[in-house]
N, C-alpha and C. Protein backbone atom coordinates (compact mmCIF):
# COMPACT_ATOMS: atom_id res chain seq x y z
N UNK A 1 0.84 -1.19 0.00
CA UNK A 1 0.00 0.00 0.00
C UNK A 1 0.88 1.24 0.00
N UNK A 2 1.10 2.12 -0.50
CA UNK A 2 1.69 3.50 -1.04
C UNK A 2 0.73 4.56 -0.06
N UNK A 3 1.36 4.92 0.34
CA UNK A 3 0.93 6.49 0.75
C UNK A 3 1.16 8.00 0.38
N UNK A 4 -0.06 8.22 -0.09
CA UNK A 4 0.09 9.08 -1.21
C UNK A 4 0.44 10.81 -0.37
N UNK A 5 1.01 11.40 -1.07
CA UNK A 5 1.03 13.04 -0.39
C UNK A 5 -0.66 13.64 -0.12
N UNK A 6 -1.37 13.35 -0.90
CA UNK A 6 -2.65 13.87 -0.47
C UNK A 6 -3.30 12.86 0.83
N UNK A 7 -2.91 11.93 1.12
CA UNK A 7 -3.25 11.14 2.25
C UNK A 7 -2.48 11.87 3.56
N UNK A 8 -1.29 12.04 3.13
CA UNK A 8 -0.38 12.60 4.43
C UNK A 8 -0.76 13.83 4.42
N UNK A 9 -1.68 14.71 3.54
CA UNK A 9 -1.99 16.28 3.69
C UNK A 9 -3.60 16.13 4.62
N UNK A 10 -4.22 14.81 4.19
CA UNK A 10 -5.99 14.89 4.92
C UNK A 10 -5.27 14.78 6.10
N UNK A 11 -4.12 13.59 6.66
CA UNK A 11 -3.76 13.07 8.34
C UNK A 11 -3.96 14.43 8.63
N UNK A 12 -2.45 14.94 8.44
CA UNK A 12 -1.98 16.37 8.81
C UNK A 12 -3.13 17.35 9.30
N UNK A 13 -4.00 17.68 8.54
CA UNK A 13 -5.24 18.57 8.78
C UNK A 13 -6.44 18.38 9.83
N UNK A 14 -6.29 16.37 9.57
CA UNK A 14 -7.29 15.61 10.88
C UNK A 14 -6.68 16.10 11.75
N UNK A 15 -5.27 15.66 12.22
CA UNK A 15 -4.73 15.81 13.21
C UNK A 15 -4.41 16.95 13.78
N UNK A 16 -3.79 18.05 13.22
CA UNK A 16 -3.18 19.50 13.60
C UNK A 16 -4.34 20.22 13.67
N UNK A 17 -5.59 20.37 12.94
CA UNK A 17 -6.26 21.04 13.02
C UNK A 17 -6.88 21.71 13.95
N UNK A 18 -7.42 20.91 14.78
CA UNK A 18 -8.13 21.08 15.97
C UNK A 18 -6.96 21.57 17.41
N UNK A 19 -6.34 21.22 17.08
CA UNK A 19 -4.84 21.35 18.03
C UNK A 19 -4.58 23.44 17.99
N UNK A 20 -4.58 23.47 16.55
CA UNK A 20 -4.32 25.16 15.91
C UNK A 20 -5.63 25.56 16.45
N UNK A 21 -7.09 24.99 16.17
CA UNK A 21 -8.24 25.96 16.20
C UNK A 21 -8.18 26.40 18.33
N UNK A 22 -7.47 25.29 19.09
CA UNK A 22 -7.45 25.55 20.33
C UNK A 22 -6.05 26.30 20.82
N UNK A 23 -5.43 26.21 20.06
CA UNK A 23 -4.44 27.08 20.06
C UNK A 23 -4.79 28.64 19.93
N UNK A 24 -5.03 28.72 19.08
CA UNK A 24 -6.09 29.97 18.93
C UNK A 24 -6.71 30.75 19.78
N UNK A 25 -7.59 30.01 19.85
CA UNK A 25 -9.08 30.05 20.87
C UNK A 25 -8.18 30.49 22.35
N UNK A 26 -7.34 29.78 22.67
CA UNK A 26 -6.60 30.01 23.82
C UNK A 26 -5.86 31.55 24.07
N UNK A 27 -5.30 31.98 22.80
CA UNK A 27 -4.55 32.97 22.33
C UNK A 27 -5.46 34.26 22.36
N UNK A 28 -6.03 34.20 21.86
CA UNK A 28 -7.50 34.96 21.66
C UNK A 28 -8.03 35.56 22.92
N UNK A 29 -8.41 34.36 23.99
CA UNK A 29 -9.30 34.66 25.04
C UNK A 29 -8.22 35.37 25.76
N UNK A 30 -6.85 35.03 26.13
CA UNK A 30 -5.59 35.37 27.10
C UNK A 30 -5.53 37.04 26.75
N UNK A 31 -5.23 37.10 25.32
CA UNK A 31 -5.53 38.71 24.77
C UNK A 31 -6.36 39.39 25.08
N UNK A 32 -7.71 38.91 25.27
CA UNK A 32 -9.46 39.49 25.51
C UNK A 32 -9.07 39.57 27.10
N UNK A 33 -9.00 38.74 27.99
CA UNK A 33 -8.54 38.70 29.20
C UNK A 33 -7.81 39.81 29.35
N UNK A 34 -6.61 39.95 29.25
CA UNK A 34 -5.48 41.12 29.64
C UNK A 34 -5.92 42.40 29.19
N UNK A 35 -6.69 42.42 27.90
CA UNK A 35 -6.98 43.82 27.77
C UNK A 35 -8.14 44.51 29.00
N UNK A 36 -8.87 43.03 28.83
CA UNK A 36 -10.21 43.88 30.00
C UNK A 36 -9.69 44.18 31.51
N UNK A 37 -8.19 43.42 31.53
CA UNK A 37 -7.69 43.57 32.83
C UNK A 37 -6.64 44.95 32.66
N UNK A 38 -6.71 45.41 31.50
CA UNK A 38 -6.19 46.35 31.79
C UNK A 38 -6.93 47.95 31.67
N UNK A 39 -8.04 48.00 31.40
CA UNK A 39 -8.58 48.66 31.39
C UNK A 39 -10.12 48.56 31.60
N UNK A 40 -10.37 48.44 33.12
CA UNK A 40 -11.42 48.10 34.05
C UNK A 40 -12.77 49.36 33.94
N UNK A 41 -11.80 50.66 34.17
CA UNK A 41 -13.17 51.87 34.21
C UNK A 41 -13.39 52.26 33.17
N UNK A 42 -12.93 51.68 31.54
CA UNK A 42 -13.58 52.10 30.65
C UNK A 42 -14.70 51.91 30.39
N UNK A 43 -15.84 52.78 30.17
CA UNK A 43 -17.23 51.90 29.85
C UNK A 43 -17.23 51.76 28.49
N UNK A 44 -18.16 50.42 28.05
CA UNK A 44 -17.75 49.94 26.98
C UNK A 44 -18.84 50.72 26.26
N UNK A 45 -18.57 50.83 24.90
CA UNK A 45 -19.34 51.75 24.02
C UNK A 45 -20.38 50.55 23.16
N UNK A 46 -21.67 50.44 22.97
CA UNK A 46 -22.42 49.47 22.81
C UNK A 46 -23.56 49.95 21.38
C-alpha cells in the first residue's frame, strides 16, 4: 500500500487542526482577558 502526499496532507489537517483551532481560541481569550484587565473603568461603548 503507497501512501500518497494527499493522504499525508488529509492526516496532517485531521490531526493539527483542531490542536491550531485551540491554540487559537486560547490565544485569543488570554488577549481578551489582559486587555479587560487592563482597562477596568472604561465603559464599553455598545
Amino acid at each position: 500500500m503507497s501512501i500518497t502526499k494527499r493522504q499525508i496532507g488529509l492526516a496532517a489537517v485531521v490531526l493539527l487542526a483542531p490542536g491550531g483551532f485551540l491554540l487559537g481560541a486560547t490565544l485569543v481569550a488570554n488577549h481578551w482577558r489582559k486587555r479587560q484587565a487592563a482597562a477596568p473603568d472604561t465603559p464599553q461603548n455598545s
